[in-house]
C-alpha atoms as a PDB file:
ATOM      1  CA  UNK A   1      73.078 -85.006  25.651  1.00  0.00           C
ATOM      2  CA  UNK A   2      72.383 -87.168  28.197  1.00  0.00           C
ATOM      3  CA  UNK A   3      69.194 -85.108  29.262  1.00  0.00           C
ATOM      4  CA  UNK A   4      67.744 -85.486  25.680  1.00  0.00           C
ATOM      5  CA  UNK A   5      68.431 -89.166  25.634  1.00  0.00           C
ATOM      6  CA  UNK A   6      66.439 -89.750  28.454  1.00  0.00           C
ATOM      7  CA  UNK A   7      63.493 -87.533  27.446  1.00  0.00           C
ATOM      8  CA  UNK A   8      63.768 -88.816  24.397  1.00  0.00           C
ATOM      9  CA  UNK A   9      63.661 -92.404  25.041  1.00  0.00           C
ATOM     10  CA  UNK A  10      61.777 -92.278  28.345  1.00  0.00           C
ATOM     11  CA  UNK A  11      64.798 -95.193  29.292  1.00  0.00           C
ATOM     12  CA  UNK A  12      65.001 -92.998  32.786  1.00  0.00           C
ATOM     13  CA  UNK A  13      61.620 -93.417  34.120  1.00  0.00           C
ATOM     14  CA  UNK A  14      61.516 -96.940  32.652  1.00  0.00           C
ATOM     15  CA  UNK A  15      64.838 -98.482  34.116  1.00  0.00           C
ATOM     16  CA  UNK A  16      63.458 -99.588  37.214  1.00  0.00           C
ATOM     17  CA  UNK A  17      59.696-100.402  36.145  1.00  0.00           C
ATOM     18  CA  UNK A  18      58.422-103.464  37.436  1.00  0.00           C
ATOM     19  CA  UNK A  19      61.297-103.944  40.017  1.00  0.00           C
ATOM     20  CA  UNK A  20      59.693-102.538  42.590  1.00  0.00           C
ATOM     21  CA  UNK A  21      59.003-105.412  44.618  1.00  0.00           C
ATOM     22  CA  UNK A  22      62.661-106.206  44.084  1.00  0.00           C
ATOM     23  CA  UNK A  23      64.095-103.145  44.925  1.00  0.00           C
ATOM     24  CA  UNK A  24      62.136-103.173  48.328  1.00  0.00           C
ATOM     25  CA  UNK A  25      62.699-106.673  49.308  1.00  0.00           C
ATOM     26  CA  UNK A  26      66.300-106.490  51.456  1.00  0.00           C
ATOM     27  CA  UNK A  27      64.758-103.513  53.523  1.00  0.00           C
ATOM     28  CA  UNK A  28      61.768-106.021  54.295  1.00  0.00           C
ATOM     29  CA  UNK A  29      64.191-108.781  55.705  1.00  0.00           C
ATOM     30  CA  UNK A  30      65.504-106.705  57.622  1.00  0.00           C
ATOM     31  CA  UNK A  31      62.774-106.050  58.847  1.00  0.00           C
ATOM     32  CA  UNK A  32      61.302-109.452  58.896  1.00  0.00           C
ATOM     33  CA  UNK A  33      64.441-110.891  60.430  1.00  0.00           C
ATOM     34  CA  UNK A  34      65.202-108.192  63.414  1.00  0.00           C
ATOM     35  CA  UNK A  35      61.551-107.074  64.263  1.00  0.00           C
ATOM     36  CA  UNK A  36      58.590-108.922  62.959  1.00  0.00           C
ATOM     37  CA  UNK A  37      60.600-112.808  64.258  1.00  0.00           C
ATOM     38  CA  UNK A  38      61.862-111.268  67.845  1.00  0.00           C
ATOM     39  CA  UNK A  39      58.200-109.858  68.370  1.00  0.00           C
ATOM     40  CA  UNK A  40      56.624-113.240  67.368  1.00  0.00           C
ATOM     41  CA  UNK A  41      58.991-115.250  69.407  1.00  0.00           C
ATOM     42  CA  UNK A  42      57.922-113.209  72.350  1.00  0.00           C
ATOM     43  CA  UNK A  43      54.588-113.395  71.832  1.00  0.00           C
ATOM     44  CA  UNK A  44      55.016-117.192  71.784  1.00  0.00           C
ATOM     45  CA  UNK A  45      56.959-117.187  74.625  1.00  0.00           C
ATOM     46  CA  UNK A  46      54.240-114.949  76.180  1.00  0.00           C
ATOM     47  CA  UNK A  47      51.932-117.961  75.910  1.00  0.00           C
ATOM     48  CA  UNK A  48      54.282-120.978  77.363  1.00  0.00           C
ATOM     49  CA  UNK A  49      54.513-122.461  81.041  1.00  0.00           C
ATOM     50  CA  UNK A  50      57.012-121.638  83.232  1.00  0.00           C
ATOM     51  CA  UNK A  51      59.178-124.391  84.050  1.00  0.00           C
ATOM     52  CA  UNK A  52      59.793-124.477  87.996  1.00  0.00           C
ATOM     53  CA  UNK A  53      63.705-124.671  87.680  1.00  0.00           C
ATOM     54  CA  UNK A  54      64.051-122.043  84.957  1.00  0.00           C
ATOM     55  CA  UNK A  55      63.455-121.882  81.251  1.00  0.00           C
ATOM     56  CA  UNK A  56      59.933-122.915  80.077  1.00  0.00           C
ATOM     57  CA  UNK A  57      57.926-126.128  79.672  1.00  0.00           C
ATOM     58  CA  UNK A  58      56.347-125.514  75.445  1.00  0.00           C
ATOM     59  CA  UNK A  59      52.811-125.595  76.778  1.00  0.00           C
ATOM     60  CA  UNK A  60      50.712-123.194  75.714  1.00  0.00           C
ATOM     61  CA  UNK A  61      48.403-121.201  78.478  1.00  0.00           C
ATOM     62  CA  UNK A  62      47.572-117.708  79.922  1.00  0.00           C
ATOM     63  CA  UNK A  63      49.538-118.553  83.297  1.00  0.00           C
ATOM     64  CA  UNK A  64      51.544-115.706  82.711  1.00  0.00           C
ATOM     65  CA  UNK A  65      49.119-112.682  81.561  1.00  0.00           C
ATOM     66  CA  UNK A  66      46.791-114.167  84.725  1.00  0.00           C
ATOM     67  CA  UNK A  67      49.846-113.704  86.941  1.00  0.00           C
ATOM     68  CA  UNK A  68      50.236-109.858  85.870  1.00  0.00           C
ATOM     69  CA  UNK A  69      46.559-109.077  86.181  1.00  0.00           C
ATOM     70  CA  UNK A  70      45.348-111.215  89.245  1.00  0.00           C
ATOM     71  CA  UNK A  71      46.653-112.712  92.557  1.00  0.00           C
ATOM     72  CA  UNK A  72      46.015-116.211  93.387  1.00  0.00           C
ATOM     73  CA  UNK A  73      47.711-116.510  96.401  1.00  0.00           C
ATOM     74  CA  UNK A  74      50.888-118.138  97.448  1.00  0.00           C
ATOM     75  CA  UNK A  75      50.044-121.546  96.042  1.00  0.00           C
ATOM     76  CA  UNK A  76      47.529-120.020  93.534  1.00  0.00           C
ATOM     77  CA  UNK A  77      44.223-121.879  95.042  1.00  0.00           C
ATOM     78  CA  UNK A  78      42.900-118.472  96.220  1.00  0.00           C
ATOM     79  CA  UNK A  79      40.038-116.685  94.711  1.00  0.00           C
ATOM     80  CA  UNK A  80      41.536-114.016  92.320  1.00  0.00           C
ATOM     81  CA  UNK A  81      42.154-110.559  93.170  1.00  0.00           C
ATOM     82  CA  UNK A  82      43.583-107.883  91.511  1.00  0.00           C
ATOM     83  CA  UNK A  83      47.276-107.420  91.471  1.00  0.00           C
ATOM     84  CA  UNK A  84      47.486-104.103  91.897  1.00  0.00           C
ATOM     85  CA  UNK A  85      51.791-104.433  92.253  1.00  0.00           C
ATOM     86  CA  UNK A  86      52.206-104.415  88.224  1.00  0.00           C
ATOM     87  CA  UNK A  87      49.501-102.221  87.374  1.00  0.00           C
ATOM     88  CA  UNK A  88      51.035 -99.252  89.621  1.00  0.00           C
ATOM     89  CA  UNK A  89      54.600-100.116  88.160  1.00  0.00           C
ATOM     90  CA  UNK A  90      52.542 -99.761  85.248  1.00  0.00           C
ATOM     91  CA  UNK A  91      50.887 -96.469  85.864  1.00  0.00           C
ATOM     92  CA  UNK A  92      54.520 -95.067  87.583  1.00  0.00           C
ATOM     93  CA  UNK A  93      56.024 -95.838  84.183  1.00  0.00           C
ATOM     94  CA  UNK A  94      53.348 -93.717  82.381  1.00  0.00           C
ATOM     95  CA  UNK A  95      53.723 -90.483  84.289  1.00  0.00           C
ATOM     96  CA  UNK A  96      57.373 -90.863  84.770  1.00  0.00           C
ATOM     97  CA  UNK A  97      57.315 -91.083  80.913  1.00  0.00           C
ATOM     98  CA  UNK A  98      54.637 -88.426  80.685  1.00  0.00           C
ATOM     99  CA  UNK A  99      56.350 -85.960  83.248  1.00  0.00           C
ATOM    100  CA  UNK A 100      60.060 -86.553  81.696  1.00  0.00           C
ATOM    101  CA  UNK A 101      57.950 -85.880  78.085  1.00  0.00           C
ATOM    102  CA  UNK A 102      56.495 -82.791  79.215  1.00  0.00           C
ATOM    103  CA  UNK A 103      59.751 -81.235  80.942  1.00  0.00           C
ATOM    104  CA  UNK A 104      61.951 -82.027  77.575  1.00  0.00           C
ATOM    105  CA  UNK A 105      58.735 -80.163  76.089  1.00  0.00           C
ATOM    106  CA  UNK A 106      59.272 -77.043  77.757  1.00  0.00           C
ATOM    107  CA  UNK A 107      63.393 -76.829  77.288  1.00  0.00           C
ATOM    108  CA  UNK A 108      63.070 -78.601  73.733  1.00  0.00           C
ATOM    109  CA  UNK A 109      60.874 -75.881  71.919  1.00  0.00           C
ATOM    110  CA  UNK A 110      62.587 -72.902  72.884  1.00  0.00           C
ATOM    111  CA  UNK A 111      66.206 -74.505  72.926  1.00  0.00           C
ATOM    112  CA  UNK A 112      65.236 -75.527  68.955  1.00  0.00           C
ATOM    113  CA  UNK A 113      63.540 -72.101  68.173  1.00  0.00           C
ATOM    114  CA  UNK A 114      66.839 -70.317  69.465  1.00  0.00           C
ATOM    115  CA  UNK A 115      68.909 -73.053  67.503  1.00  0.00           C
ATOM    116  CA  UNK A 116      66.791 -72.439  64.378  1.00  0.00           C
ATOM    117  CA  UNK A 117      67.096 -68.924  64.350  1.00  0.00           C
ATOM    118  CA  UNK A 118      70.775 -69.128  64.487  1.00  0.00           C
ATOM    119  CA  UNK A 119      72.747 -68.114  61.359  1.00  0.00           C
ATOM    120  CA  UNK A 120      74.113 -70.829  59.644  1.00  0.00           C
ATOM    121  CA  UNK A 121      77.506 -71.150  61.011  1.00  0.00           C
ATOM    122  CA  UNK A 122      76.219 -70.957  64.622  1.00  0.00           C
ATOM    123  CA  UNK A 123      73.051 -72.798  63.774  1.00  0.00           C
ATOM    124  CA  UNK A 124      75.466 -76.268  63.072  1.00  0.00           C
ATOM    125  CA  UNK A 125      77.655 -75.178  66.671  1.00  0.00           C
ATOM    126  CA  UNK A 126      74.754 -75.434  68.970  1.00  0.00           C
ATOM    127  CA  UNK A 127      73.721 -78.921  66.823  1.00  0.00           C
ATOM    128  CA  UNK A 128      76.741 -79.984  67.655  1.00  0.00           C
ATOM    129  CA  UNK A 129      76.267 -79.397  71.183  1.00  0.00           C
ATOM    130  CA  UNK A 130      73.110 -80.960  71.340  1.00  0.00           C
ATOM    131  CA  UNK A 131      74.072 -84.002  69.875  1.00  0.00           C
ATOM    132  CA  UNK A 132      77.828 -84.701  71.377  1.00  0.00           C
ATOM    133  CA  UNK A 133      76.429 -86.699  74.821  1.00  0.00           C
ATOM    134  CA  UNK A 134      75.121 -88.920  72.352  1.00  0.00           C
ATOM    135  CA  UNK A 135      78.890 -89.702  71.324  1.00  0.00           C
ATOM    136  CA  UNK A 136      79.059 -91.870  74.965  1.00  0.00           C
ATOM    137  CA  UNK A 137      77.178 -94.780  75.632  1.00  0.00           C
ATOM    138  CA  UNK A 138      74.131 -94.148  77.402  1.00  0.00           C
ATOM    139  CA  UNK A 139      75.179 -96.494  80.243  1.00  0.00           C
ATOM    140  CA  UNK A 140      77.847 -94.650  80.952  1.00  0.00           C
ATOM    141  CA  UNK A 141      76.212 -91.341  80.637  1.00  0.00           C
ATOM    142  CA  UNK A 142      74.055 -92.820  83.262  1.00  0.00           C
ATOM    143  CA  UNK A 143      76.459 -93.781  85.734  1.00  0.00           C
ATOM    144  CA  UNK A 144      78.335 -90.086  85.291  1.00  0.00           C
ATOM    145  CA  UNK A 145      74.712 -88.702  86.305  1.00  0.00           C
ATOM    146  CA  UNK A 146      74.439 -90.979  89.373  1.00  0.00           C
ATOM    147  CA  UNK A 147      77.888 -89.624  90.052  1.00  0.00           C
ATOM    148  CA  UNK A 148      77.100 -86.374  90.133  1.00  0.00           C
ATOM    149  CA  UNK A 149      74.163 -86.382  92.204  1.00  0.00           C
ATOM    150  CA  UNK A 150      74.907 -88.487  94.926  1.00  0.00           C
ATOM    151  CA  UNK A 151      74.851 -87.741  98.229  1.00  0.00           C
ATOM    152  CA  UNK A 152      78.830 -86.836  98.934  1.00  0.00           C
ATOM    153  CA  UNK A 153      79.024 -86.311  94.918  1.00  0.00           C
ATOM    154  CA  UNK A 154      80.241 -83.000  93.196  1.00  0.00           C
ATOM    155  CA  UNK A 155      76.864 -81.584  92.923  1.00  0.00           C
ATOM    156  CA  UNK A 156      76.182 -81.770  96.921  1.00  0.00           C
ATOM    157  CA  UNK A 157      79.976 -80.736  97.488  1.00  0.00           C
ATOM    158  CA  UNK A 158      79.560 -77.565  95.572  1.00  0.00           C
ATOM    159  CA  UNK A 159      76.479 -76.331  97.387  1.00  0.00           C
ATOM    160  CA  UNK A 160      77.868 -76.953 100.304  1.00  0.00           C
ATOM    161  CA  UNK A 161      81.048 -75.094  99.926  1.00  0.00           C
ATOM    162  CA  UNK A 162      78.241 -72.147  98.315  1.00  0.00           C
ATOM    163  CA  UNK A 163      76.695 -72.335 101.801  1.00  0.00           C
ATOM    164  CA  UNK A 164      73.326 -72.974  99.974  1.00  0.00           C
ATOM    165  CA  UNK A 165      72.854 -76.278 101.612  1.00  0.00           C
ATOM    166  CA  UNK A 166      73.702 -77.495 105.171  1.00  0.00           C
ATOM    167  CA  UNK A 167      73.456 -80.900 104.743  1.00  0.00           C
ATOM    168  CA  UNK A 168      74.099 -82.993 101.366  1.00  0.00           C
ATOM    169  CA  UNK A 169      70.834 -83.003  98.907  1.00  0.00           C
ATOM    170  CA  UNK A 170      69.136 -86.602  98.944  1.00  0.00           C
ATOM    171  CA  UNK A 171      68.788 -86.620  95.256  1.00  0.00           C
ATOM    172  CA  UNK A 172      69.990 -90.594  94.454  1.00  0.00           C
ATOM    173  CA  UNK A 173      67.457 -93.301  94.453  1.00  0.00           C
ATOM    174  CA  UNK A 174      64.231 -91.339  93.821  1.00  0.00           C
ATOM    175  CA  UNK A 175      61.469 -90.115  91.443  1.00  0.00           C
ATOM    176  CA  UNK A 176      63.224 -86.553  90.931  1.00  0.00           C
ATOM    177  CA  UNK A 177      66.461 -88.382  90.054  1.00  0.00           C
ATOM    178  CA  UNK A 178      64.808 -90.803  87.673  1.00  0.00           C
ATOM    179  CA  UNK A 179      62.997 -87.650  86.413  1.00  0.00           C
ATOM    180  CA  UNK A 180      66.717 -86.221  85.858  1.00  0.00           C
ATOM    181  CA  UNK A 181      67.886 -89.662  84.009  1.00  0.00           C
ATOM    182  CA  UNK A 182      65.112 -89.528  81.371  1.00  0.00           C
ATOM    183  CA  UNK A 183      65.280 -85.801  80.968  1.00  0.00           C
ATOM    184  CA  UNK A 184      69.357 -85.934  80.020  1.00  0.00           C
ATOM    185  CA  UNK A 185      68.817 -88.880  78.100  1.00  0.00           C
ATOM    186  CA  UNK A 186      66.078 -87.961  75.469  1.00  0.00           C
ATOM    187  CA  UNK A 187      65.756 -84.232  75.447  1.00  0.00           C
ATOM    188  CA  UNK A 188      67.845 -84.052  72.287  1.00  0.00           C
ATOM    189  CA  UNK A 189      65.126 -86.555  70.744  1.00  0.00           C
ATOM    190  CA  UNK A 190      62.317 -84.096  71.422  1.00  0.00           C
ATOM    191  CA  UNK A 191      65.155 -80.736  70.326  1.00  0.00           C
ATOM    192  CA  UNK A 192      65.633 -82.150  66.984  1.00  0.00           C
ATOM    193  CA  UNK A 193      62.321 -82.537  65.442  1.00  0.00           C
ATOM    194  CA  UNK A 194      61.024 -79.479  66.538  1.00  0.00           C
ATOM    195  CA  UNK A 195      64.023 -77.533  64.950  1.00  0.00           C
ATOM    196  CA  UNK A 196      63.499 -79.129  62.010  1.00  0.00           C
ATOM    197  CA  UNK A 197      59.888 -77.534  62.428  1.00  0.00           C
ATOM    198  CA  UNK A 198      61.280 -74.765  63.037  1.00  0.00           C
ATOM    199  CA  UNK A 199      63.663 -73.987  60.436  1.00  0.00           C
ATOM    200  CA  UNK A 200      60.845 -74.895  57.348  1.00  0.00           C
ATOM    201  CA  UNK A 201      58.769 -71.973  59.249  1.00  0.00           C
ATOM    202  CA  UNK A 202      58.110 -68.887  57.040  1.00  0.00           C
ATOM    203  CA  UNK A 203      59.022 -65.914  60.005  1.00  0.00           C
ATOM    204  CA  UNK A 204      57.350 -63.534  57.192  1.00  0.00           C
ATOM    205  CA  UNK A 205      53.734 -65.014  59.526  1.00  0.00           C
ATOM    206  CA  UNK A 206      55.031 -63.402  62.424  1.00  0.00           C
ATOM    207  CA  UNK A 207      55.836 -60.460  61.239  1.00  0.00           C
ATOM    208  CA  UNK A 208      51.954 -60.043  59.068  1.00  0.00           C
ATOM    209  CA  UNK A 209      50.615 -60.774  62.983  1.00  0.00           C
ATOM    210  CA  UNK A 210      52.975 -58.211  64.064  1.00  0.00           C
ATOM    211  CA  UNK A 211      51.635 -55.539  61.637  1.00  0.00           C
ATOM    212  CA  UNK A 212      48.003 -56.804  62.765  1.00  0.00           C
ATOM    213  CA  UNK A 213      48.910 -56.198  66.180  1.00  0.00           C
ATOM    214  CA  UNK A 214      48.695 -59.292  67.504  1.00  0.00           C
ATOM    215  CA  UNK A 215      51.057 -59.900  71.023  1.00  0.00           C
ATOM    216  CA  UNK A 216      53.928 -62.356  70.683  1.00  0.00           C
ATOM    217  CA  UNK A 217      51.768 -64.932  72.788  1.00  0.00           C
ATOM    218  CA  UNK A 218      48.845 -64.991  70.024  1.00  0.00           C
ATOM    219  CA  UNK A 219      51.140 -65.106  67.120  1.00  0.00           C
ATOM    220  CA  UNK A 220      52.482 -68.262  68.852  1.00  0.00           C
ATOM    221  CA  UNK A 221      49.574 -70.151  69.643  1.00  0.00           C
ATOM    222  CA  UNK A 222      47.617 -69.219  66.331  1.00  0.00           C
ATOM    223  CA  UNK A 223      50.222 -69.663  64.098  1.00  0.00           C
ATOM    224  CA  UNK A 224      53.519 -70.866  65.427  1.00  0.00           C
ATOM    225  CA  UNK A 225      52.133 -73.555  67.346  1.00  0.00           C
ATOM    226  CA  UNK A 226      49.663 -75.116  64.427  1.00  0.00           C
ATOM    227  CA  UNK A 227      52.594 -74.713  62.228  1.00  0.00           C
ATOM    228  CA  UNK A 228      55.341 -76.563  63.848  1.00  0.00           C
ATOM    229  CA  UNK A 229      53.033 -79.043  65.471  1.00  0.00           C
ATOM    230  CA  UNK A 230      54.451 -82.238  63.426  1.00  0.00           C
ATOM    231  CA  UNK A 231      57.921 -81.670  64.775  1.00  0.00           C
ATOM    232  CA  UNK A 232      56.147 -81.212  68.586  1.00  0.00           C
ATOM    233  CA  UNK A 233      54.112 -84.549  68.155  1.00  0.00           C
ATOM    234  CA  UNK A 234      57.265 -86.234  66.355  1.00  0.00           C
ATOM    235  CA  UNK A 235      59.704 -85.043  69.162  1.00  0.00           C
ATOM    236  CA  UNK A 236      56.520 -86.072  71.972  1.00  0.00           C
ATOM    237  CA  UNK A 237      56.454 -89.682  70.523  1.00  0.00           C
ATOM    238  CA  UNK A 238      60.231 -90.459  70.657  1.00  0.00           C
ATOM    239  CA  UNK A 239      60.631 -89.128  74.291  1.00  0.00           C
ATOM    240  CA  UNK A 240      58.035 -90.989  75.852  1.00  0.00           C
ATOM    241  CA  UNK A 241      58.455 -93.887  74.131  1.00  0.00           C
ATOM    242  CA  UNK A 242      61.858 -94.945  74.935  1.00  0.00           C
ATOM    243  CA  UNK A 243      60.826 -93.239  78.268  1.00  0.00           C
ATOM    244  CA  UNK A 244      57.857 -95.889  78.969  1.00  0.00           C
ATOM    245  CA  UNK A 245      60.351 -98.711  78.441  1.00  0.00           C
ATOM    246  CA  UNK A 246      63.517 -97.619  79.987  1.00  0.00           C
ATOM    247  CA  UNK A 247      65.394 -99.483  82.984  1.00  0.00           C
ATOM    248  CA  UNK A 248      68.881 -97.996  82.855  1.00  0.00           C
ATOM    249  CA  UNK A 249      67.934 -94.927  84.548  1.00  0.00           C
ATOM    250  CA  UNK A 250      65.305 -96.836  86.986  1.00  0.00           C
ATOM    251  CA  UNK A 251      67.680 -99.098  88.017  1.00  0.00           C
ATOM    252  CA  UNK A 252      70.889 -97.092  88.275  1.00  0.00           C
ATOM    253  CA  UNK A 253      69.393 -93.489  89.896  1.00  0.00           C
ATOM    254  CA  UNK A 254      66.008 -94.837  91.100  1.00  0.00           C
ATOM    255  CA  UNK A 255      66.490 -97.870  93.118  1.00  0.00           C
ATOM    256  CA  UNK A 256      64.335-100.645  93.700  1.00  0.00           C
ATOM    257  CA  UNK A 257      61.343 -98.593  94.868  1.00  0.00           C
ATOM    258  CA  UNK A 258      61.178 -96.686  92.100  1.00  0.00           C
ATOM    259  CA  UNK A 259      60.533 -99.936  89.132  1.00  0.00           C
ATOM    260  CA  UNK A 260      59.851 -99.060  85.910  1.00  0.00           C
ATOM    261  CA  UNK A 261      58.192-101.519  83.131  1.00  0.00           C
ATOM    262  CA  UNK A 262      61.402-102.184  81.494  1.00  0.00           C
ATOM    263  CA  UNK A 263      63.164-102.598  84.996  1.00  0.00           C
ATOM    264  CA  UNK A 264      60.220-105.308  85.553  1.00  0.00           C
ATOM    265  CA  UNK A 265      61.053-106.452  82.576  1.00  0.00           C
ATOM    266  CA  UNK A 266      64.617-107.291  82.699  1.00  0.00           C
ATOM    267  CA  UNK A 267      64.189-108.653  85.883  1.00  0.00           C
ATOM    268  CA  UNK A 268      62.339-111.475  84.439  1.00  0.00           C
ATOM    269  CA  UNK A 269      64.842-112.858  82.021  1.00  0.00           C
ATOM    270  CA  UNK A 270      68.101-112.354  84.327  1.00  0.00           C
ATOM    271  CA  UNK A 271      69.334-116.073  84.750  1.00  0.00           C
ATOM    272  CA  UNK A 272      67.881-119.207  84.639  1.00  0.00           C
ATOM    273  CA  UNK A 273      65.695-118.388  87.432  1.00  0.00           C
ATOM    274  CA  UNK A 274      64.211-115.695  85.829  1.00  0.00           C
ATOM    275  CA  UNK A 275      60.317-116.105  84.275  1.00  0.00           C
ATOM    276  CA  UNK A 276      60.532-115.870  80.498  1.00  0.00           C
ATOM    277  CA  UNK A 277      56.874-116.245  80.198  1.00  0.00           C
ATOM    278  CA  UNK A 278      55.761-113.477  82.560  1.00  0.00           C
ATOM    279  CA  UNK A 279      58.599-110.984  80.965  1.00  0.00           C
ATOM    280  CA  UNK A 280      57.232-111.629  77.521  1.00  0.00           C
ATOM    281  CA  UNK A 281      54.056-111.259  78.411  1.00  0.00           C
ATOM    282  CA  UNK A 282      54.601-107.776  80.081  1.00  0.00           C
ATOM    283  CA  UNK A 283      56.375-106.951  77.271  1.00  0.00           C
ATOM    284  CA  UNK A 284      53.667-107.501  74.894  1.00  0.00           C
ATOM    285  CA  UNK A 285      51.580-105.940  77.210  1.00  0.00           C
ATOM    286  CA  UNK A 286      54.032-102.832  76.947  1.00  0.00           C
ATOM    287  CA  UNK A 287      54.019-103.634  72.940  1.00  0.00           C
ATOM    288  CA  UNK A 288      50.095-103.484  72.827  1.00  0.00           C
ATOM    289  CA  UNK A 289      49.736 -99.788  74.701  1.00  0.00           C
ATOM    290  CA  UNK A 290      52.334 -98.182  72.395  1.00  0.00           C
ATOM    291  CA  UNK A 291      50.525 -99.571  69.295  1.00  0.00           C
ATOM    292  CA  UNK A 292      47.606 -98.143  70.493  1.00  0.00           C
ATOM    293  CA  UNK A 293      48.414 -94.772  71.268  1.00  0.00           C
ATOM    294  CA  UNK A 294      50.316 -94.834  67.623  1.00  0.00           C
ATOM    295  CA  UNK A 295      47.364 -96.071  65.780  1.00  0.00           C
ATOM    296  CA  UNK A 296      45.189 -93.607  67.817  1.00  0.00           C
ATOM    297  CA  UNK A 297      47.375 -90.609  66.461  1.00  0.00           C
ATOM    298  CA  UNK A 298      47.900 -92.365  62.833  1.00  0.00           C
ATOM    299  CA  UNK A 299      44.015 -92.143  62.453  1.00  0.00           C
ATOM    300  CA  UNK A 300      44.013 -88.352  63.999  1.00  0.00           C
ATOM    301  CA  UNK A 301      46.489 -87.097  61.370  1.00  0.00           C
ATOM    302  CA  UNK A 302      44.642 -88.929  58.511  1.00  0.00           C
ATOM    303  CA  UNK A 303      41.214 -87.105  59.304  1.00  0.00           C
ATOM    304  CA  UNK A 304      43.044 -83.903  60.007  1.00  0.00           C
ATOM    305  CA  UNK A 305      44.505 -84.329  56.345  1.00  0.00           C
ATOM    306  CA  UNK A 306      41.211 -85.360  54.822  1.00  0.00           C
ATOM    307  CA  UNK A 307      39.507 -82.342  56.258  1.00  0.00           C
ATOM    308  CA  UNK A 308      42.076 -79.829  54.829  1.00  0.00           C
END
């Protein structure tokens, strides 16, 4: 009955006609009010002076994107060189991001291939697994790692009771631990997408390469690979993301010679001392790489589409 009403009337497809604009317009102040206003406020700030006490004077120059690119000297009457101090916390953030990317990469795809080929009831155990760290706060997931690794932690303890060590592992406060902080923290990001790859993927290709004798390694980058490589991209993009822009991990297992953009970052708006103007402008320095590499693989995808 109620079927033939609506295909009789055509009052089902037409109930919502002309609302669309309506319907839509509480997701877009959302995300007017929490994304589009807190990026424009920072790029404002981005573009004020920094007042000499704290806070910022509302006059409007490039004082603080010169300050991240060039050094003036001391009292800024120098002849401008390049500040080469941002740019490598710059460039350590990008293959710190890019390494911790790459490693998630390599236990991600098989860890969500064995997931995926699970049967059902097992398949939603090991989900489980995966996503219960993500029940704690990451801050205090962080500060259990640093824990752990220390130098007269658990970790060190045990191998030295094993006899595999004979002195405690130096693991705190560098690159590798850092490494270890990102890789804990967003290897379930890059897990997920790929199983969901993974479980739309028709195993009735493998098994036609099989029969054409093709080795397990061909069958995987031929078909596998091409197949599942939205998930791959998806799960590359929210690991190294959040991985350009974190400072928990930096600051907790890396210590201050191992800075981070968003360790840089925070710095600058701790206290009144702190430099507003130079933190928003490295953030929408930050803002303006991620866009980029976004758009760059939004227009790849479109002509990969249009040429199907």
């Amino acid at each position: 009955m109620a079927g033939g009403g609506i295909s009789s009337g055509g009052k089902g497809s037409d109930m919502y006609e002309g609302l669309g604009p309506r319907l839509i317009l509480p997701a877009w102040a959302i995300i007017g009010f929490f994304l589009v206003l807190p990026v424009g406020l920072m790029l404002i700030y981005s573009f004020l002076t920094k007042e000499f006490r704290g806070g910022v004077i509302w006059e409007f120059s490039l004082a603080a994107y010169d300050q991240f690119f060039f050094d003036r000297g001391l009292f800024g009457d120098e002849p401008p060189k390049i500040e080469w101090t941002y740019i490598n916390i710059f460039w350590r953030s990008i293959w710190q991001a890019a390494l911790a990317t790459v490693f998630c990469l390599f236990i991600g795809f098989p860890t969500a291939w064995f997931i995926a080929t699970r049967s059902g009831s097992n398949r939603q155990i090991w989900l489980f697994l995966i996503t219960i760290p993500y029940w704690v706060n990451l801050l205090i997931r962080t500060i259990s790692m640093k824990f752990l690794i220390r130098d007269n932690g658990p970790l060190n303890e045990f191998l030295l009771w094993t006899g595999l060590v004979d002195s405690p592992l130096h693991i705190i406060n560098t690159n590798f631990a850092v490494q270890l902080g990102l890789f804990y923290s967003y290897l379930p990001f890059m897990v997920l997408p790929i199983y969901a790859s993974v479980e739309r993927y028709n195993f009735a290709f493998s098994e036609a390469a099989a029969d054409l004798y093709a080795s397990k390694w061909v069958t995987l980058r031929l078909i596998i690979l091409p197949i599942v490589k939205p998930g791959i991209i998806a799960g590359c993009i929210l690991v190294f993301v959040p991985s350009l822009g974190a400072f928990l991990a930096p600051d907790l297992l890396g210590g201050a010679k191992n800075f981070m953009i968003g360790s840089l970052i925070e710095e600058q708006f701790k206290g009144n001392a702190g430099n507003w103007p130079f933190g928003a402008a490295i953030s929408m320095i930050l803002l303006s790489m991620v866009m980029v590499v976004l758009t760059l693989y939004a227009r790849a995808q479109s002509k990969e589409e249009a040429s199907r």
